[in-house]
C-alpha atoms as a PDB file:
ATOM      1  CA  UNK A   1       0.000   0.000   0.000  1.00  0.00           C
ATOM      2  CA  UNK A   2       1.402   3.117  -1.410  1.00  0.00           C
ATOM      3  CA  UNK A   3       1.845   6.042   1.161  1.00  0.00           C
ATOM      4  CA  UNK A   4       2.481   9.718   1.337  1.00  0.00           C
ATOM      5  CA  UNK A   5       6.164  10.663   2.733  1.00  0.00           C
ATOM      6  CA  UNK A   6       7.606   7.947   0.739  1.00  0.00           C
ATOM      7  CA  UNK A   7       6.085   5.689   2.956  1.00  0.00           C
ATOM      8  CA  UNK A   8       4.633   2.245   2.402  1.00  0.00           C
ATOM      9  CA  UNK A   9       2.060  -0.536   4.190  1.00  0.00           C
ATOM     10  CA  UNK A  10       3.555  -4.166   3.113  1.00  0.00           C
ATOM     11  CA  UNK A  11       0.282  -6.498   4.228  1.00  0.00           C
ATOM     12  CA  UNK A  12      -0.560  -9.787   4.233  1.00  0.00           C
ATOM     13  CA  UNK A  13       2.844 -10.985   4.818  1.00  0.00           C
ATOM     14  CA  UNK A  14       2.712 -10.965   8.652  1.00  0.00           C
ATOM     15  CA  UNK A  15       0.447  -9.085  11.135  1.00  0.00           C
ATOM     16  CA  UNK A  16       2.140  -5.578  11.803  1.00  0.00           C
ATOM     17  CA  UNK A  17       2.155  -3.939  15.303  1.00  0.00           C
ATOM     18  CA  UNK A  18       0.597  -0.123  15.566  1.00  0.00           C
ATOM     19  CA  UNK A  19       2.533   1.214  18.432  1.00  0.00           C
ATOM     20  CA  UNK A  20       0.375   3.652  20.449  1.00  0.00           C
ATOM     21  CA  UNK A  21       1.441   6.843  21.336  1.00  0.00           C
ATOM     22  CA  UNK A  22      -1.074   9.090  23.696  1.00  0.00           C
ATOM     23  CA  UNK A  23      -0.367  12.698  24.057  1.00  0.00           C
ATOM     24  CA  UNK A  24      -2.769  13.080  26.834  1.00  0.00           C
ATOM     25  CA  UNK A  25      -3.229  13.685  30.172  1.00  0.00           C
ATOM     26  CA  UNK A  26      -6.063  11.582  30.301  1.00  0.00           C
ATOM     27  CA  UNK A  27      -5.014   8.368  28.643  1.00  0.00           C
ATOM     28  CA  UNK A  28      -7.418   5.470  30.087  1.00  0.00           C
ATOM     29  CA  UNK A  29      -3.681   2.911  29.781  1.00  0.00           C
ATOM     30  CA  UNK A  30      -1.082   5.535  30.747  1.00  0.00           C
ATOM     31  CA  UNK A  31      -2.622   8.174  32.658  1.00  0.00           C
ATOM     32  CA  UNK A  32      -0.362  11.282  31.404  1.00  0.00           C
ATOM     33  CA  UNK A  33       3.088  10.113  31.413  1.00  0.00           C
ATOM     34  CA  UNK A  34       3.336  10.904  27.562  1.00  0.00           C
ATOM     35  CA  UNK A  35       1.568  14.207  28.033  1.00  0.00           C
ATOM     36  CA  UNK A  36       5.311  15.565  27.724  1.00  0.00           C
ATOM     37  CA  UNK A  37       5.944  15.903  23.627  1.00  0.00           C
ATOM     38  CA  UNK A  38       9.603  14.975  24.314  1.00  0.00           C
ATOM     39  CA  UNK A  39       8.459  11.516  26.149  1.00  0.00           C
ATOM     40  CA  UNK A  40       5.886  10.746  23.396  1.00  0.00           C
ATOM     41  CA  UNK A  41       8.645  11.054  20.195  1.00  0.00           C
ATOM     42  CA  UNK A  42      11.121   9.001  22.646  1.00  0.00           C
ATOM     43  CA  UNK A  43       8.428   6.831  22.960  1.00  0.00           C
ATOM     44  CA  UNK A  44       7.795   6.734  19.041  1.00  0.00           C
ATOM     45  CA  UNK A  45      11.438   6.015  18.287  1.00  0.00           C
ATOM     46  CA  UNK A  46      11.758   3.267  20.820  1.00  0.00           C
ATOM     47  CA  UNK A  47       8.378   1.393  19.804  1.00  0.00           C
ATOM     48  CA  UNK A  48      10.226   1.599  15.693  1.00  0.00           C
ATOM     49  CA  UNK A  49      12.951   0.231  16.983  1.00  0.00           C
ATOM     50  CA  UNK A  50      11.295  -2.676  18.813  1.00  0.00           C
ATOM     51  CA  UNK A  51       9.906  -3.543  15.528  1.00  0.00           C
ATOM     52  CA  UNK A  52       6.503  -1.543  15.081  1.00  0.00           C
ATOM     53  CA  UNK A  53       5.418  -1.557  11.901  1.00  0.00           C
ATOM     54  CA  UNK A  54       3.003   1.972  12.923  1.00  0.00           C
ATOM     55  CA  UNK A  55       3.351   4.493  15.244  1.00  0.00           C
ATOM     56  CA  UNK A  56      -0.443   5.821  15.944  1.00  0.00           C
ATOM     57  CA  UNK A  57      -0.058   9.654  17.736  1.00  0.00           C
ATOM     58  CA  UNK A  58      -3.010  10.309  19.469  1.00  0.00           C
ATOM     59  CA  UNK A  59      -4.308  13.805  21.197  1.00  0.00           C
ATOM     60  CA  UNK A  60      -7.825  13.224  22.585  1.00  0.00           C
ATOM     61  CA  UNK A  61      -8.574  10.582  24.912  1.00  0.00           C
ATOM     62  CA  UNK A  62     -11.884   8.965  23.232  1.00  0.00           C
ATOM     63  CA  UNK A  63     -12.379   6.402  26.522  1.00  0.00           C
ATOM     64  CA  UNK A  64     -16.122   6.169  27.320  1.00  0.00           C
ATOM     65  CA  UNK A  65     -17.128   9.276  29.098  1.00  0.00           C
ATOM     66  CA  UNK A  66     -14.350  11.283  27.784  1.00  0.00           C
ATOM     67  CA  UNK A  67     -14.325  14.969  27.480  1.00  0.00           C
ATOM     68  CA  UNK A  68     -13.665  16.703  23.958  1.00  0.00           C
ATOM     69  CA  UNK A  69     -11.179  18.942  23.427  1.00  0.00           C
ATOM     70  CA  UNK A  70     -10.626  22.234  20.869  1.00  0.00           C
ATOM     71  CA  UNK A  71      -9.279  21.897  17.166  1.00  0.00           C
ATOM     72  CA  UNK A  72      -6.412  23.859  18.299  1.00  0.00           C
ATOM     73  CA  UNK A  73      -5.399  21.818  21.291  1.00  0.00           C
ATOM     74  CA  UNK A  74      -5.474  18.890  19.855  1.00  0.00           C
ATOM     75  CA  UNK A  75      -3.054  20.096  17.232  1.00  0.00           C
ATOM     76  CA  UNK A  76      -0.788  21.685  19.905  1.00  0.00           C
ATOM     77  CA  UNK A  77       0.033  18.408  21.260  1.00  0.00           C
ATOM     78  CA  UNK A  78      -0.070  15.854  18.358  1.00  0.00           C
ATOM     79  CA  UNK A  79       1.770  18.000  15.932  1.00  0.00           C
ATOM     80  CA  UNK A  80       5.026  18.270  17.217  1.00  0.00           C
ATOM     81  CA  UNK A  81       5.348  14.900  18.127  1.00  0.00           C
ATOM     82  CA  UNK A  82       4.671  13.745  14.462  1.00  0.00           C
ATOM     83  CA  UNK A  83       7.336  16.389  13.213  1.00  0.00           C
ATOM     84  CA  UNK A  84      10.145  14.903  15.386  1.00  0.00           C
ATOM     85  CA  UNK A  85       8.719  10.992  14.832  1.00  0.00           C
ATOM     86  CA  UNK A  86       8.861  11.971  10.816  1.00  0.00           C
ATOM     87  CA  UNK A  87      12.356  12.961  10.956  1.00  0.00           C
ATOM     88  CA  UNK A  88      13.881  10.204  12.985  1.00  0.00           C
ATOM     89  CA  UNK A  89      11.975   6.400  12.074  1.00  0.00           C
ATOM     90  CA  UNK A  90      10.992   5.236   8.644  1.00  0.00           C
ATOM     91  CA  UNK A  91       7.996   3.346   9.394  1.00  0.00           C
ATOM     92  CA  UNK A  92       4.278   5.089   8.520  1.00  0.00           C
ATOM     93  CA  UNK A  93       3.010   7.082  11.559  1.00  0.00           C
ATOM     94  CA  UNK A  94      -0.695   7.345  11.875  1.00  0.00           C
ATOM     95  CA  UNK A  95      -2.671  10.514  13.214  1.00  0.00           C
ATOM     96  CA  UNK A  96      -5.347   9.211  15.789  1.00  0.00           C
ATOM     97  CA  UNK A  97      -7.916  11.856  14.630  1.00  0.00           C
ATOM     98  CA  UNK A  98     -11.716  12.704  13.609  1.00  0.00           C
ATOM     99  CA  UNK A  99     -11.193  16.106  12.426  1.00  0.00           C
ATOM    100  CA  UNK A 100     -10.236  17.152   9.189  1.00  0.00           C
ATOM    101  CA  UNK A 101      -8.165  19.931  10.317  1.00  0.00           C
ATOM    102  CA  UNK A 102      -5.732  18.176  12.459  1.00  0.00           C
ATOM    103  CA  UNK A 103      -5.634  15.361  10.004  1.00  0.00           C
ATOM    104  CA  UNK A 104      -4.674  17.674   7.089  1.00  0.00           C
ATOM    105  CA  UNK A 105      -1.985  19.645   9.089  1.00  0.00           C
ATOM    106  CA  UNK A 106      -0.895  15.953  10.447  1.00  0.00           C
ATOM    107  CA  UNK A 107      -0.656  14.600   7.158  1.00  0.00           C
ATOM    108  CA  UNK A 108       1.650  18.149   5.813  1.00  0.00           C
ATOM    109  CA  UNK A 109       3.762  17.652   9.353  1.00  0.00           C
ATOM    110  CA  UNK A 110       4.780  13.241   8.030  1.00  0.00           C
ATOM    111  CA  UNK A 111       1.725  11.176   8.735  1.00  0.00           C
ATOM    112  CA  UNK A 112       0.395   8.912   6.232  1.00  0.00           C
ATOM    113  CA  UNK A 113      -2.465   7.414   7.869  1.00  0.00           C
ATOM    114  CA  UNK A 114      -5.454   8.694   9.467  1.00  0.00           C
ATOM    115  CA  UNK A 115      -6.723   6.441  12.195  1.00  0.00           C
ATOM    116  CA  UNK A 116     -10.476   7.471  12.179  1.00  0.00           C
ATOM    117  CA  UNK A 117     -12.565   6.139  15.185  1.00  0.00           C
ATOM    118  CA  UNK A 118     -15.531   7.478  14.138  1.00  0.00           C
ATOM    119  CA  UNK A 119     -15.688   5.955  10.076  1.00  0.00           C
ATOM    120  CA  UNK A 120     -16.192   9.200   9.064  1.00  0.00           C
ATOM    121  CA  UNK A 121     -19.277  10.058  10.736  1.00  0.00           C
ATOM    122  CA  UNK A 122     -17.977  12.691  13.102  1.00  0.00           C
ATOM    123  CA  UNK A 123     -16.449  15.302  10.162  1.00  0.00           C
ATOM    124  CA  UNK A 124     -17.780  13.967   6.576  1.00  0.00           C
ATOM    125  CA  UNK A 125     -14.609  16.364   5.653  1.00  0.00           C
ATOM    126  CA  UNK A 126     -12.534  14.232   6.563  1.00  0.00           C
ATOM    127  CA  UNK A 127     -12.240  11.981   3.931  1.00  0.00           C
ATOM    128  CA  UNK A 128     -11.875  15.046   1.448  1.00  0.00           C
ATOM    129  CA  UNK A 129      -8.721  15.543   3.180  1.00  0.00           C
ATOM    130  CA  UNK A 130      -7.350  12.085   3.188  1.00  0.00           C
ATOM    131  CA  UNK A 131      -8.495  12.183  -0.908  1.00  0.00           C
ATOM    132  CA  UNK A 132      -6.674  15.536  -1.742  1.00  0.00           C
ATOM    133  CA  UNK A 133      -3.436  14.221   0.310  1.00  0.00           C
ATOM    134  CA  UNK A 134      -3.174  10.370  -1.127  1.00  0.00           C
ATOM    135  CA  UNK A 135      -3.195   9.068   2.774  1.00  0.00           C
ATOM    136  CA  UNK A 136      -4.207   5.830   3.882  1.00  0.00           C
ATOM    137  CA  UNK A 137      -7.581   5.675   6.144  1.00  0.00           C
ATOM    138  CA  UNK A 138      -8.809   3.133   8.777  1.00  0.00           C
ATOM    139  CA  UNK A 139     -12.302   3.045   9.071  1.00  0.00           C
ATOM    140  CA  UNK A 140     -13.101   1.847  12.693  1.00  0.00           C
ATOM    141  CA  UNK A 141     -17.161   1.323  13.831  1.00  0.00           C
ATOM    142  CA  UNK A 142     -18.362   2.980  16.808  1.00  0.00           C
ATOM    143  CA  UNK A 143     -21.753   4.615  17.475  1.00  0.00           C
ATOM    144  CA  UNK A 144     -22.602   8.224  19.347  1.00  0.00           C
ATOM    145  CA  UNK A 145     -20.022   9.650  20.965  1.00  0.00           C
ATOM    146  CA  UNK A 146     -17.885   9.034  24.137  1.00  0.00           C
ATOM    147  CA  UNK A 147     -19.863  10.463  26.451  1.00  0.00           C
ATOM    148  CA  UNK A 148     -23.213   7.987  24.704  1.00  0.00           C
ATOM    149  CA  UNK A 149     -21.971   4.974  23.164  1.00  0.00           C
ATOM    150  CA  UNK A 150     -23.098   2.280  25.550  1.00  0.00           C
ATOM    151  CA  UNK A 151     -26.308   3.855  25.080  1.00  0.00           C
ATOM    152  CA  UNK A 152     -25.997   2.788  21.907  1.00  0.00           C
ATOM    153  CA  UNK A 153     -24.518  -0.632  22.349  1.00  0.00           C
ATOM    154  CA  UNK A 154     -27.811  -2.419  20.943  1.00  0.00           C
ATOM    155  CA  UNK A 155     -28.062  -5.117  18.457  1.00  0.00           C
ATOM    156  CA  UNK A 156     -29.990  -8.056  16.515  1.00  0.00           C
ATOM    157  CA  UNK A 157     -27.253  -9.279  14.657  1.00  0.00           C
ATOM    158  CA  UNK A 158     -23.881  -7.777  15.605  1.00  0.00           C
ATOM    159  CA  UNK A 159     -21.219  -9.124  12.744  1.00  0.00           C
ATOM    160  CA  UNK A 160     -24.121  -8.145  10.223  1.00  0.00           C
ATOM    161  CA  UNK A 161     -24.796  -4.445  11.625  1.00  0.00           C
ATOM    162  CA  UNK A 162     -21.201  -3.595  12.368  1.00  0.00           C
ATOM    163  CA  UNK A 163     -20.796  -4.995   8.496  1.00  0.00           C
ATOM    164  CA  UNK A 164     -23.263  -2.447   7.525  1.00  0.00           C
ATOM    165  CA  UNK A 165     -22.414   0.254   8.964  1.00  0.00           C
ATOM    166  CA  UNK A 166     -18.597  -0.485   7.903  1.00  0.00           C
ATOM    167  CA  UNK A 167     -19.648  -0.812   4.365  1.00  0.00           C
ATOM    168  CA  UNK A 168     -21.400   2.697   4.807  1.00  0.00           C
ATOM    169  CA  UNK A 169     -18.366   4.239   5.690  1.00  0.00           C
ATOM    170  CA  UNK A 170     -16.308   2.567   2.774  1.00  0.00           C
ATOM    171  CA  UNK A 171     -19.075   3.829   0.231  1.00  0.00           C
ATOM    172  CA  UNK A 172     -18.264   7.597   1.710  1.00  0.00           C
ATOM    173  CA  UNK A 173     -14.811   7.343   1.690  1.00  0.00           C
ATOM    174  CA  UNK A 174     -14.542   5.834  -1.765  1.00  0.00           C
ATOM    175  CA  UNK A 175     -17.363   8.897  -2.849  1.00  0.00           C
ATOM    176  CA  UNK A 176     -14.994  11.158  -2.046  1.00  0.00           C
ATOM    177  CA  UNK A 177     -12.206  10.132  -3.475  1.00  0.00           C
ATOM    178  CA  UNK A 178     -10.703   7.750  -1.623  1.00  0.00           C
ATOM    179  CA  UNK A 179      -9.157   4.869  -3.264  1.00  0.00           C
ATOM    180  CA  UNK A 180     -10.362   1.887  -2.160  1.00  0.00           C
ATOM    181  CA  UNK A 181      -6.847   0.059  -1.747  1.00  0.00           C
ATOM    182  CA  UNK A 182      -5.768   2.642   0.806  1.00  0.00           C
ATOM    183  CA  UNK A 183      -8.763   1.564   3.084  1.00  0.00           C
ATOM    184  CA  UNK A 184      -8.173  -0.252   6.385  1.00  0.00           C
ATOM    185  CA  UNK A 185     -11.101  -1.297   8.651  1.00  0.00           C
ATOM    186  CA  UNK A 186     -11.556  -1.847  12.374  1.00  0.00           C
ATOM    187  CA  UNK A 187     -14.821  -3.119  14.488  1.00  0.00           C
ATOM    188  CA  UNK A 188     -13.559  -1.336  17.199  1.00  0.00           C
ATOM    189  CA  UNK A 189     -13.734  -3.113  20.122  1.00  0.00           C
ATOM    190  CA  UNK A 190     -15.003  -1.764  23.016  1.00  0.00           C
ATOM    191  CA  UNK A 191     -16.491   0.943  21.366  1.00  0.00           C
ATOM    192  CA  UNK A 192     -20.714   1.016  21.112  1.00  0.00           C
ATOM    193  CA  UNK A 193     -20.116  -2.656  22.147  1.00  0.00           C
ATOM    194  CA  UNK A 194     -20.136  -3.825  25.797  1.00  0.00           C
ATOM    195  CA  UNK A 195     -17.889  -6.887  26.990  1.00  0.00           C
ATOM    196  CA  UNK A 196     -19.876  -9.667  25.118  1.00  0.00           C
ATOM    197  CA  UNK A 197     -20.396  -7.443  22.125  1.00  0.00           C
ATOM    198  CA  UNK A 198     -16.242  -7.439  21.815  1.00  0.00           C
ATOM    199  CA  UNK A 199     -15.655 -10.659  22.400  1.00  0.00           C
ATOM    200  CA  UNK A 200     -18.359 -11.805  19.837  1.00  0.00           C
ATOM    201  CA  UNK A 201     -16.796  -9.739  17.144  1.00  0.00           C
ATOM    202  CA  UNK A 202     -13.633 -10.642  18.170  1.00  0.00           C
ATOM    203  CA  UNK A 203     -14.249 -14.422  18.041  1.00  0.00           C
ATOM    204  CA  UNK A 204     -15.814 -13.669  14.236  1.00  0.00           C
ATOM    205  CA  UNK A 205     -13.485 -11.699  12.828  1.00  0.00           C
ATOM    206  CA  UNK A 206     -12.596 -13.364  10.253  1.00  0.00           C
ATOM    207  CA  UNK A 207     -16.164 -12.658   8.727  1.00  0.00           C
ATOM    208  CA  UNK A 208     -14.686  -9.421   8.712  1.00  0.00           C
ATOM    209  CA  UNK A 209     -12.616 -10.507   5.930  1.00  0.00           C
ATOM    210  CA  UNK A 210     -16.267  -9.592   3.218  1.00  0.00           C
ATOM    211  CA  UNK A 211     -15.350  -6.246   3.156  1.00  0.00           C
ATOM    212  CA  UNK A 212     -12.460  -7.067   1.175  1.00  0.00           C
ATOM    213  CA  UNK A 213     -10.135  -4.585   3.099  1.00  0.00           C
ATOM    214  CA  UNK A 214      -7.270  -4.818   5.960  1.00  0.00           C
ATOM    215  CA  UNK A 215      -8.361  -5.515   9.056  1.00  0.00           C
ATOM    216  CA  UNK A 216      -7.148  -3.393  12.061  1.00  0.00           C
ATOM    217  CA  UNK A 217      -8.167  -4.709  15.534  1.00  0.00           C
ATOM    218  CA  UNK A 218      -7.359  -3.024  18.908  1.00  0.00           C
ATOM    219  CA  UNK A 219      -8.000  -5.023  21.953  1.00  0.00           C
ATOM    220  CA  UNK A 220      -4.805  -3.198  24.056  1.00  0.00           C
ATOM    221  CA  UNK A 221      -5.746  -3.062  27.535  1.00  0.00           C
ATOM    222  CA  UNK A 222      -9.255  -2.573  27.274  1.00  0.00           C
ATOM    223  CA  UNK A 223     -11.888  -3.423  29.580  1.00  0.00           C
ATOM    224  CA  UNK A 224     -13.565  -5.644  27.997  1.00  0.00           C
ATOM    225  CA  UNK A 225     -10.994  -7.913  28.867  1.00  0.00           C
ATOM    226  CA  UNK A 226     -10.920  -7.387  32.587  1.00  0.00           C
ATOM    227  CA  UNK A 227     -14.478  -8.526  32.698  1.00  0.00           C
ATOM    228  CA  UNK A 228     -13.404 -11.816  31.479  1.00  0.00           C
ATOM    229  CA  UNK A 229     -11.366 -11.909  34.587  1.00  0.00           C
ATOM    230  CA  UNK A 230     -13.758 -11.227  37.035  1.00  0.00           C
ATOM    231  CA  UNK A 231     -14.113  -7.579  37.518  1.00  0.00           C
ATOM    232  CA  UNK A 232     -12.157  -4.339  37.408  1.00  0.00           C
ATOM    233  CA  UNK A 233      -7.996  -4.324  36.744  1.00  0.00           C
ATOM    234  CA  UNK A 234      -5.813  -1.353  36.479  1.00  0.00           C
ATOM    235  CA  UNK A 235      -5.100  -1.137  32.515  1.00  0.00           C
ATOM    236  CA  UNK A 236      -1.573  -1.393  32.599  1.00  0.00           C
ATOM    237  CA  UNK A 237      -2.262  -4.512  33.920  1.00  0.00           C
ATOM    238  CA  UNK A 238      -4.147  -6.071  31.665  1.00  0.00           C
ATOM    239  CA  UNK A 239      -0.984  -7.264  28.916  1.00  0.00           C
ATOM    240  CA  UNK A 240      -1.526 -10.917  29.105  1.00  0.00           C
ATOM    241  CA  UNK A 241      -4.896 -10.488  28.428  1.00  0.00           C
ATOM    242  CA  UNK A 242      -4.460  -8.493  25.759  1.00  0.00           C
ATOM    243  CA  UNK A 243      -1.876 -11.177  24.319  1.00  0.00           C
ATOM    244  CA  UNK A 244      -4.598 -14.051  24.178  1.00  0.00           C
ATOM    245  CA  UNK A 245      -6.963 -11.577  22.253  1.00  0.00           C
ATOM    246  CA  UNK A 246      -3.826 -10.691  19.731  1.00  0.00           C
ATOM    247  CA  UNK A 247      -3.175 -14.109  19.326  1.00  0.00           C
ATOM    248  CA  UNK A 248      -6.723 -14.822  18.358  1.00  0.00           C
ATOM    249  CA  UNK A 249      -7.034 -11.906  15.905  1.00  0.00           C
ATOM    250  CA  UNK A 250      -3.701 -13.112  14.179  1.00  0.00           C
ATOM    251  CA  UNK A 251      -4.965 -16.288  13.948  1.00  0.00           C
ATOM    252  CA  UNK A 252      -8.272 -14.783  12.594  1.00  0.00           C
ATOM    253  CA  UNK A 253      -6.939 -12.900   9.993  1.00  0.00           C
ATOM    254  CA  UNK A 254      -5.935  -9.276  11.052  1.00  0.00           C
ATOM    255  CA  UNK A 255      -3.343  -7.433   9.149  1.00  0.00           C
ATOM    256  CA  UNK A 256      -2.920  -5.129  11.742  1.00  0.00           C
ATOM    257  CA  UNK A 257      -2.956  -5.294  15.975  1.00  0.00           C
ATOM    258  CA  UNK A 258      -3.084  -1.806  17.588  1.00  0.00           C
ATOM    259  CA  UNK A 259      -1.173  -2.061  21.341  1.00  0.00           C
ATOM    260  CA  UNK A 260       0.671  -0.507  24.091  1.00  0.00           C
ATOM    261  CA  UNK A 261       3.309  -2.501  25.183  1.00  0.00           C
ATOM    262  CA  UNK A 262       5.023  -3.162  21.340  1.00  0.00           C
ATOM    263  CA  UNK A 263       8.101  -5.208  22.376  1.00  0.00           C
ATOM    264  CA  UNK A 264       5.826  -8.068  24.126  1.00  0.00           C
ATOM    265  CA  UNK A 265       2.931  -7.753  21.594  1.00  0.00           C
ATOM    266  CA  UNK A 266       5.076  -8.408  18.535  1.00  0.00           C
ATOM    267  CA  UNK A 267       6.599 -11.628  19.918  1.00  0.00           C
ATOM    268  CA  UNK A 268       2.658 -12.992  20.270  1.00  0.00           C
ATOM    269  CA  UNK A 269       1.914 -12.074  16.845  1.00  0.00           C
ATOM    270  CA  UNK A 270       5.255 -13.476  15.603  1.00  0.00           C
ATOM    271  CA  UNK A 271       4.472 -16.706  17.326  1.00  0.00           C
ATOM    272  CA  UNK A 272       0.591 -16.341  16.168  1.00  0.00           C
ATOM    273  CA  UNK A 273       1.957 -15.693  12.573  1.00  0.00           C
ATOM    274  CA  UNK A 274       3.604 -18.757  12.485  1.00  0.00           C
ATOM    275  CA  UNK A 275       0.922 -21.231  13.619  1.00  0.00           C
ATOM    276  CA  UNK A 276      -1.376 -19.346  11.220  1.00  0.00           C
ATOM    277  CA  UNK A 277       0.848 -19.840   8.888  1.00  0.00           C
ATOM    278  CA  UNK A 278       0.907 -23.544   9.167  1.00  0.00           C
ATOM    279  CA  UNK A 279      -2.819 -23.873   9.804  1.00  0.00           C
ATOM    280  CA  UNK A 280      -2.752 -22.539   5.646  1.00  0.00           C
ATOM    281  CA  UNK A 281      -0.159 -25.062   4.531  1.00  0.00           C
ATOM    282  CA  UNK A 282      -2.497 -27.558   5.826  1.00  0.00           C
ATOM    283  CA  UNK A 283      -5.815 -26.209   5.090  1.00  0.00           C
END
């Protein structure tokens, strides 16, 4: 996949690792430690070099029940970091944005991917932006907005609506411009979609695979998976769990596993790689 920046997305091959990188005080997995621009690019360069094949730069918390922040601050804090990351790895960073503004002046400052959470519903304008600038997209499904979207966590026939509503967003994008081969998609977990509602789409992902795009899945640290446990653990703590739900979305087909702790995460989807790998020689 073709990116700006000189940049490229090799898929298929083996699952890459999105590195995350929160420039927020409010980050629901790191609290604010990376609130500090110079933390966050040291963060970015060290994630590269433990073999991330992204680095997603994030400004606004989007947890359930998170409060939105200005155009402007958002910018303040994702911008430089991409600037600095641009100049000093090689692989594709992604801007963790709904607004075409910050995506655009993102995209000028070295990103090549906009990592939409919203599929384009929050600013339609988006995807002019990621047209006019020849960036790659992800296209994740969520519903309402932080504050609602367990409100909104209703459905018949999850896989099919989340399907839907993907294919909507695809349709939009492509309207606008977008080419289709620079689409990825994500059912975002956790998002519109309490703890059963992840796990289900988790466990059927690889229905995902009708849309005929990437698939990006981020289970990192969520909460979903604490339920599984038993009840409520601290996020940071939550890394094993989040290595048995990127092992099962490697072995379900997912080009792409969004997650915290990089060095750990791409050792489970190296491993994962490999049995999926053989499960193909044999199927």
């Amino acid at each position: 996949m073709p990116l700006p920046h000189g940049r490229s997305l090799v898929l298929g091959e083996r699952t890459l690792i999105m590195g995350v990188i929160n420039v927020t005080p409010d980050s629901f997995s790191e609290g604010g430690e990376r609130f500090d621009p110079a933390i966050a690019i040291e963060a970015g360069v060290r994630m590269a070099e433990q073999g991330a094949g992204i680095i997603d730069v994030g400004g606004e918390s989007t947890r359930p029940g998170a409060a939105a922040i200005s155009e402007a601050e958002e910018q303040r804090r994702v911008l430089p970091v991409i600037e600095a990351l641009a100049g000093r790895v090689t692989v594709p960073i992604s801007v963790d944005t709904y607004r075409a503004a910050t995506a655009d002046a993102a995209l000028a400052a070295g990103a090549s991917i906009v990592n939409d959470i919203s599929g384009l519903r929050y600013e339609p304008a988006l995807a002019d932006v990621v047209a006019r600038r020849d960036a790659a997209i992800v296209l994740m499904h969520t519903r309402g907005r932080s504050r609602d979207m367990y409100q909104q966590a209703s459905y018949g026939d999850l896989v099919g609506e989340v399907l839907d509503e993907l294919r909507e967003s695809i349709a939009f994008a492509t309207g606008a411009g977008v080419s289709k081969e620079r689409i990825l998609v994500d059912p975002g977990l956790g998002f519109a979609k309490e703890a059963p509602h992840s796990f289900e789409a988790l466990a059927r992902l690889d229905e995902f695979g009708d849309l005929g795009r990437p698939i990006v899945v981020g289970p990192s640290r969520k909460s979903f998976l604490a339920r599984a446990l038993g009840g409520t653990m601290a996020a940071p703590a939550r890394d094993w769990a989040t290595a048995a739900a990127v092992t099962a979305a490697v072995l379900a087909g997912a080009h792409v596993v969004r997650v915290h702790a990089v060095e750990e995460m791409l050792q489970v989807a190296r491993v994962s790689d490999e049995i999926r790998r053989y499960h193909r020689l044999d199927s």
